[in-house]
C-alpha atoms as a PDB file:
ATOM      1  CA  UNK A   1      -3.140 -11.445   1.538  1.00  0.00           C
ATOM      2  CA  UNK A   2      -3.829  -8.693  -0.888  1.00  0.00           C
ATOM      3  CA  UNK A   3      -3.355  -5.269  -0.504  1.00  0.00           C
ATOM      4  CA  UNK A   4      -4.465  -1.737  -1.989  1.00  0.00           C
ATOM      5  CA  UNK A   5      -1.373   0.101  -0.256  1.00  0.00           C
ATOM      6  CA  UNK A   6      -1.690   4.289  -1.348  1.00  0.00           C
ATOM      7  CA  UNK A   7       1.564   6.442   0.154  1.00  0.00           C
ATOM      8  CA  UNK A   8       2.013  10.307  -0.729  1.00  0.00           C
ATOM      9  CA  UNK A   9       4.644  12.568  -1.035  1.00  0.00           C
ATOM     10  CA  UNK A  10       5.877  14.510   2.364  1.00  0.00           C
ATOM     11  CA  UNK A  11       3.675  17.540   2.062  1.00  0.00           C
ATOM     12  CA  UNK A  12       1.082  16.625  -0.768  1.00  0.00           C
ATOM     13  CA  UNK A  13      -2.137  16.601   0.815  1.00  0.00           C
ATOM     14  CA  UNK A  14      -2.832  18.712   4.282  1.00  0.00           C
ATOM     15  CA  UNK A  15      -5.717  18.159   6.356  1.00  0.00           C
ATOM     16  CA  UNK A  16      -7.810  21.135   5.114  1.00  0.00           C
ATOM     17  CA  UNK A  17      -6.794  20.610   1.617  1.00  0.00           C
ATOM     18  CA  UNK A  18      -9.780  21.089  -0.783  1.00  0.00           C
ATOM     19  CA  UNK A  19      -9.054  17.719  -2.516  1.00  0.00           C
ATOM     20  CA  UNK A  20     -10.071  16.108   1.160  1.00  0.00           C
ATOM     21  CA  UNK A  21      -7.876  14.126   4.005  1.00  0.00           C
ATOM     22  CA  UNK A  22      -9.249  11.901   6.588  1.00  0.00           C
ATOM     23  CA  UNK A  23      -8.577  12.051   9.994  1.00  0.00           C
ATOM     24  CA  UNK A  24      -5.923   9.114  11.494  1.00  0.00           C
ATOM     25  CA  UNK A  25      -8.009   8.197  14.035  1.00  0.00           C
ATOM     26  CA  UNK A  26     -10.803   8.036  11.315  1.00  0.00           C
ATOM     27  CA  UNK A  27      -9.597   6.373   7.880  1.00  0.00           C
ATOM     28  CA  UNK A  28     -12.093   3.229   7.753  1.00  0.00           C
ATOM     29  CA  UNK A  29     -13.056   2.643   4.416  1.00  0.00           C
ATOM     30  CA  UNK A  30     -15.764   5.256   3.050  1.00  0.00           C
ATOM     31  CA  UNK A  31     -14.888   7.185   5.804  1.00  0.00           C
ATOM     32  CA  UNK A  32     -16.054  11.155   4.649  1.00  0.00           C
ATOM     33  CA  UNK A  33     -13.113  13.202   3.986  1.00  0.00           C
ATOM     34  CA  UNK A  34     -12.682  17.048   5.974  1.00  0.00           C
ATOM     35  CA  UNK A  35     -14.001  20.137   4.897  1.00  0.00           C
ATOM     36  CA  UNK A  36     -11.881  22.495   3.243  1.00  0.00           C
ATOM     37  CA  UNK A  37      -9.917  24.723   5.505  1.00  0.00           C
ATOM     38  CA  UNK A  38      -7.590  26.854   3.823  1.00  0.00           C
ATOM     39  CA  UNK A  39      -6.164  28.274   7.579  1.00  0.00           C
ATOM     40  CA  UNK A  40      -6.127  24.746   8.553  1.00  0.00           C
ATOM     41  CA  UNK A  41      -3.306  24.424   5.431  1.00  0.00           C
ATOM     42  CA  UNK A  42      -1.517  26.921   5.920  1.00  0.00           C
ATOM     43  CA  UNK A  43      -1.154  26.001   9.588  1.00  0.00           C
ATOM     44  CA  UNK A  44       0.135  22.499   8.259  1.00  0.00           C
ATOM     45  CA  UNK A  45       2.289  24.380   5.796  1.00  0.00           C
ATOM     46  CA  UNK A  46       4.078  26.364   8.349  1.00  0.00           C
ATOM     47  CA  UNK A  47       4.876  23.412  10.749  1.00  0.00           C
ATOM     48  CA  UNK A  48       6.648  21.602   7.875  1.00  0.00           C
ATOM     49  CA  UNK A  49      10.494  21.905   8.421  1.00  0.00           C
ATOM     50  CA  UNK A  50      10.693  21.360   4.517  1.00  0.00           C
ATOM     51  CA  UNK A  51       9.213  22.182   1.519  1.00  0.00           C
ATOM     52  CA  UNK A  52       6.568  19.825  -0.076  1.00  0.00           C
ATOM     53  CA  UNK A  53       8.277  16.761  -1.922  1.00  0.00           C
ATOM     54  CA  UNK A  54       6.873  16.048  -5.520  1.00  0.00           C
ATOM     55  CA  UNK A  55       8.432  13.675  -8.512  1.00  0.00           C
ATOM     56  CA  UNK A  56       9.617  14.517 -11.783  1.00  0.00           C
ATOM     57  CA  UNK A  57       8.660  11.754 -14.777  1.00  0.00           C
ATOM     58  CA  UNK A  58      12.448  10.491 -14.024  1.00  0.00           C
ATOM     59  CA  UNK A  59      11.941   9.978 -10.254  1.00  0.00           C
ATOM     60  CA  UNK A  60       8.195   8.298 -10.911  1.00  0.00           C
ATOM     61  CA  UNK A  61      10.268   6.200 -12.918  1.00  0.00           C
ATOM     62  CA  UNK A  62      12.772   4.936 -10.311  1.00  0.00           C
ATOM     63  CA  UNK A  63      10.379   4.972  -7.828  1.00  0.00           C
ATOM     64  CA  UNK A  64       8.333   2.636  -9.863  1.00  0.00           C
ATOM     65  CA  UNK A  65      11.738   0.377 -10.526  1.00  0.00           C
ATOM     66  CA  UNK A  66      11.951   0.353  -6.748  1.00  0.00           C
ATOM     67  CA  UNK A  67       8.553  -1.002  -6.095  1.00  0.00           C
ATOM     68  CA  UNK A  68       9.273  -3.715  -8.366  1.00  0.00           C
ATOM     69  CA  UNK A  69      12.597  -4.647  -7.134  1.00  0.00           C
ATOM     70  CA  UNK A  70      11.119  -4.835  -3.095  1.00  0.00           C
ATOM     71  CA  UNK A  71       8.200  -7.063  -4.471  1.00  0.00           C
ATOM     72  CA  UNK A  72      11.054  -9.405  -6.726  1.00  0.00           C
ATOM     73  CA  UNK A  73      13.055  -9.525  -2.995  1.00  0.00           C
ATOM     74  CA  UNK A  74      10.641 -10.287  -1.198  1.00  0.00           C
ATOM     75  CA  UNK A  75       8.632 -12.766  -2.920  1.00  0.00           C
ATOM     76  CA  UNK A  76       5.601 -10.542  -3.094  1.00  0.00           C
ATOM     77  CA  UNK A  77       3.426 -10.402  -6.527  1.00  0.00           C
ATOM     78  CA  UNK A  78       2.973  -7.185  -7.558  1.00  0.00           C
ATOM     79  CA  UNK A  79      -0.725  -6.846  -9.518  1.00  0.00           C
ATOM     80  CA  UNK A  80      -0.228  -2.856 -10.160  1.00  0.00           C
ATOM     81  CA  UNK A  81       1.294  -0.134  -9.248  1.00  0.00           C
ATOM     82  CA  UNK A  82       0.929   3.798 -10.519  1.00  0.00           C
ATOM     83  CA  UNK A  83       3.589   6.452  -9.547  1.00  0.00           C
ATOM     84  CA  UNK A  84       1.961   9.859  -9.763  1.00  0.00           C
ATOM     85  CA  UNK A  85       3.384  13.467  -8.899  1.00  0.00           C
ATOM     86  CA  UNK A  86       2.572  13.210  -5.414  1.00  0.00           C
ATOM     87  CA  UNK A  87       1.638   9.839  -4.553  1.00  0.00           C
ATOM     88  CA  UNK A  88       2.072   6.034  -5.333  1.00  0.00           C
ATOM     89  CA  UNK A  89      -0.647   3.653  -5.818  1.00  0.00           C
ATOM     90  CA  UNK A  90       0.137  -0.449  -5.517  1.00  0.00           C
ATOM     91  CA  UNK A  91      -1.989  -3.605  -5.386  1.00  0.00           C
ATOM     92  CA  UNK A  92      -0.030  -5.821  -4.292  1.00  0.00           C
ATOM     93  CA  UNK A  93      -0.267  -9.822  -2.417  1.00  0.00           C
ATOM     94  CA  UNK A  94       2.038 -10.612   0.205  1.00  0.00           C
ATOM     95  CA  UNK A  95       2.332 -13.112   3.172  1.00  0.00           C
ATOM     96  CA  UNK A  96       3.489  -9.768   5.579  1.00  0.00           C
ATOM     97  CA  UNK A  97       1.801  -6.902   7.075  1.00  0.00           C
ATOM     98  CA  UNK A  98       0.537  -3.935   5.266  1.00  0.00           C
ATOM     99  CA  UNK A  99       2.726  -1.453   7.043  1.00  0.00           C
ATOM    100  CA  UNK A 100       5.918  -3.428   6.581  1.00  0.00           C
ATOM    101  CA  UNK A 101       5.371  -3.514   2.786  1.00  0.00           C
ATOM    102  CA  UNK A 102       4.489   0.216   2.730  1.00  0.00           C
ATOM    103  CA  UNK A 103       7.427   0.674   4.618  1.00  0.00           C
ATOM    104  CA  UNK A 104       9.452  -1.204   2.545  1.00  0.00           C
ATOM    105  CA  UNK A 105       8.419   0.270  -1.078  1.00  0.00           C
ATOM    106  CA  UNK A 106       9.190   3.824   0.646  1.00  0.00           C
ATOM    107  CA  UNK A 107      12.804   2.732   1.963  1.00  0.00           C
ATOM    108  CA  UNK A 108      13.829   0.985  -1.254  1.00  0.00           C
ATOM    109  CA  UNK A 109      11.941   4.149  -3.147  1.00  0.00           C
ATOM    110  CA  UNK A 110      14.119   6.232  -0.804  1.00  0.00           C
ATOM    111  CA  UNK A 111      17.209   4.221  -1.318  1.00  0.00           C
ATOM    112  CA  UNK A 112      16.839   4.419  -5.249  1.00  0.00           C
ATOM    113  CA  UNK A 113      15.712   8.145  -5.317  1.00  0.00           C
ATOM    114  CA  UNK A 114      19.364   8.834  -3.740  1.00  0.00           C
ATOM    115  CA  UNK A 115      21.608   6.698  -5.501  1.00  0.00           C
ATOM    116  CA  UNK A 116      20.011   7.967  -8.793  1.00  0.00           C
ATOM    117  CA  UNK A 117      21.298  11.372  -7.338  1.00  0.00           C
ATOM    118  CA  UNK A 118      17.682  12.509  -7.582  1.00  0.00           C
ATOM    119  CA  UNK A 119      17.562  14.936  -4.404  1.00  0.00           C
ATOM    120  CA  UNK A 120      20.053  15.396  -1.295  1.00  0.00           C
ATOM    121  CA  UNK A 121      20.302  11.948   1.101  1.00  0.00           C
ATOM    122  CA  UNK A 122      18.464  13.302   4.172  1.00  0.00           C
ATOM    123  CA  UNK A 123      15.538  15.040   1.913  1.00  0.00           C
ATOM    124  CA  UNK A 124      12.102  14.138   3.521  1.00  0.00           C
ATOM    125  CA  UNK A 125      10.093  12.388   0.525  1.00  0.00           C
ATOM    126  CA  UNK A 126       7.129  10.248   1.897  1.00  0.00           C
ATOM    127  CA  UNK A 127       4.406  11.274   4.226  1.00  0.00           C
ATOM    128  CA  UNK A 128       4.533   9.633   7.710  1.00  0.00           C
ATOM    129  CA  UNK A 129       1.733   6.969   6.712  1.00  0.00           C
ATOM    130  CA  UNK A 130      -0.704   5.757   4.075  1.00  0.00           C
ATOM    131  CA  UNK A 131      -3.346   3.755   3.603  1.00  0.00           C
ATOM    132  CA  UNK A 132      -3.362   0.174   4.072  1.00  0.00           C
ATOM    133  CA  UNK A 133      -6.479  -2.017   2.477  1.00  0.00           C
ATOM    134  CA  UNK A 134      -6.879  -5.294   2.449  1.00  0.00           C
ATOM    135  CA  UNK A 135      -8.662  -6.746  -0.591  1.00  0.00           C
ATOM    136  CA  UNK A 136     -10.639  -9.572   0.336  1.00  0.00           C
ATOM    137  CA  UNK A 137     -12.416 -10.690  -2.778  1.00  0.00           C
ATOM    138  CA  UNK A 138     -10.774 -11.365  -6.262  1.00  0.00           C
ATOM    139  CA  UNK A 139     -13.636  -8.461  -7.207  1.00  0.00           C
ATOM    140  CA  UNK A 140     -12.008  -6.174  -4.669  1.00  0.00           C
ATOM    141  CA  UNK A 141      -8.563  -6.983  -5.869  1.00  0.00           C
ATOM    142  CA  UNK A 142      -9.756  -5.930  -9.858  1.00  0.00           C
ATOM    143  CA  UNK A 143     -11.435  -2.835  -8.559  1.00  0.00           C
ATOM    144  CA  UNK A 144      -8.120  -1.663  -7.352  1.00  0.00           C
ATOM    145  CA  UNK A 145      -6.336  -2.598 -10.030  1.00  0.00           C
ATOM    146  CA  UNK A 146      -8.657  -0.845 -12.512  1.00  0.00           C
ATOM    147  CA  UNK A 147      -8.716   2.126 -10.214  1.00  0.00           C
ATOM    148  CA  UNK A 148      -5.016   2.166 -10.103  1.00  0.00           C
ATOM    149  CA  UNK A 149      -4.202   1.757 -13.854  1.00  0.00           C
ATOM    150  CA  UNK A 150      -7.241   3.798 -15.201  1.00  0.00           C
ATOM    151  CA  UNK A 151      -8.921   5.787 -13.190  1.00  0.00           C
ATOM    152  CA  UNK A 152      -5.714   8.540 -11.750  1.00  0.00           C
ATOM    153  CA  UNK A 153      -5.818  10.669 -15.208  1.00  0.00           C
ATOM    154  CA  UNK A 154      -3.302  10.923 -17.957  1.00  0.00           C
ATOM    155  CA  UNK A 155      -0.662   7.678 -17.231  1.00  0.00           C
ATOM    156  CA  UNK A 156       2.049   8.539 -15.569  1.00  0.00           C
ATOM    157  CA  UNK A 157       4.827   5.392 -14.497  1.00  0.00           C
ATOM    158  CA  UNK A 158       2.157   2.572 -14.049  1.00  0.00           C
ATOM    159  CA  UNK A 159       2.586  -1.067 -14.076  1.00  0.00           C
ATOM    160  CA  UNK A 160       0.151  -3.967 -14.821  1.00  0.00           C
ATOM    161  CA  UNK A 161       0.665  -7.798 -13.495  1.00  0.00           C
ATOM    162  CA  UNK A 162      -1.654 -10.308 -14.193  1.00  0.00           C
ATOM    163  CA  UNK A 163      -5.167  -9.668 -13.609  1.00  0.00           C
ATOM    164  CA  UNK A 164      -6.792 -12.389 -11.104  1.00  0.00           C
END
């Protein structure tokens, strides 16, 4: 199966934010995003036991090392991947669940971050979810990929596989 797997940074996007979050309950593809709610933010903000987590170019970089090294492991092909400031992008195909490999590019992420000495151990880095899409169609899986490699803004650490 191929996935469009999209995991943020503990803190980066708040339901209320202006850039738009999606309820749990509710994140079906096209679902409409909230309305801004700036009280609804700083409500999120203030039940946060740390501050937000966001990466420097170095971390991006190991984070993006990570990713790789999880999909070599595990036998999974990696198609693309984009490490931004605040969140990581991946198109990946793998015989597993979604949530096990988004689980396992943020542990090996984690695991990396620290023994590059990045931040403290115990520092809270990843959001408590993601997204998880399954790309059905070889036209899906391209759409991702394009979207991931050329449609976030300026580059930041990005990888491109082989294009199906």
């Amino acid at each position: 199966m191929r996935y469009f797997i999209t995991f943020s940074c503990y803190g980066a996007r708040l339901h209320g934010d202006e850039l738009g979050s999606v309820e749990r309950r509710q994140n079906l593809f096209g679902s409409r995003t909230l309305e801004s709610d700036p009280l609804r933010v700083e409500a999120g903000l203030r039940r946060m036991e740390e501050c937000p987590y966001e990466m420097d170019g170095i971390s991006r970089v190991v984070v993006l090392e990570a990713v790789k090294e999880v999909c070599g492991y595990r036998g999974w092909s990696l198609l693309a991947a984009h490490v931004r400031s605040n969140h990581v992008h991946v198109v990946v195909e793998a015989e597993v669940a979604p949530e096990k490999v988004m689980s396992d590019f943020k542990v090996y992420a984690s695991r990396a971050l620290n023994l590059a000495g990045r931040e403290e151990v115990g520092r809270r880095r990843w959001a408590r979810h993601g997204s998880t899409r399954w790309l059905w169609r070889d036209q899906d899986v391209r759409d991702a990929i394009r979207y991931v490699v050329d449609e976030q803004g300026e580059p930041m650490a990005v990888f491109l596989g082989e294009v199906p």
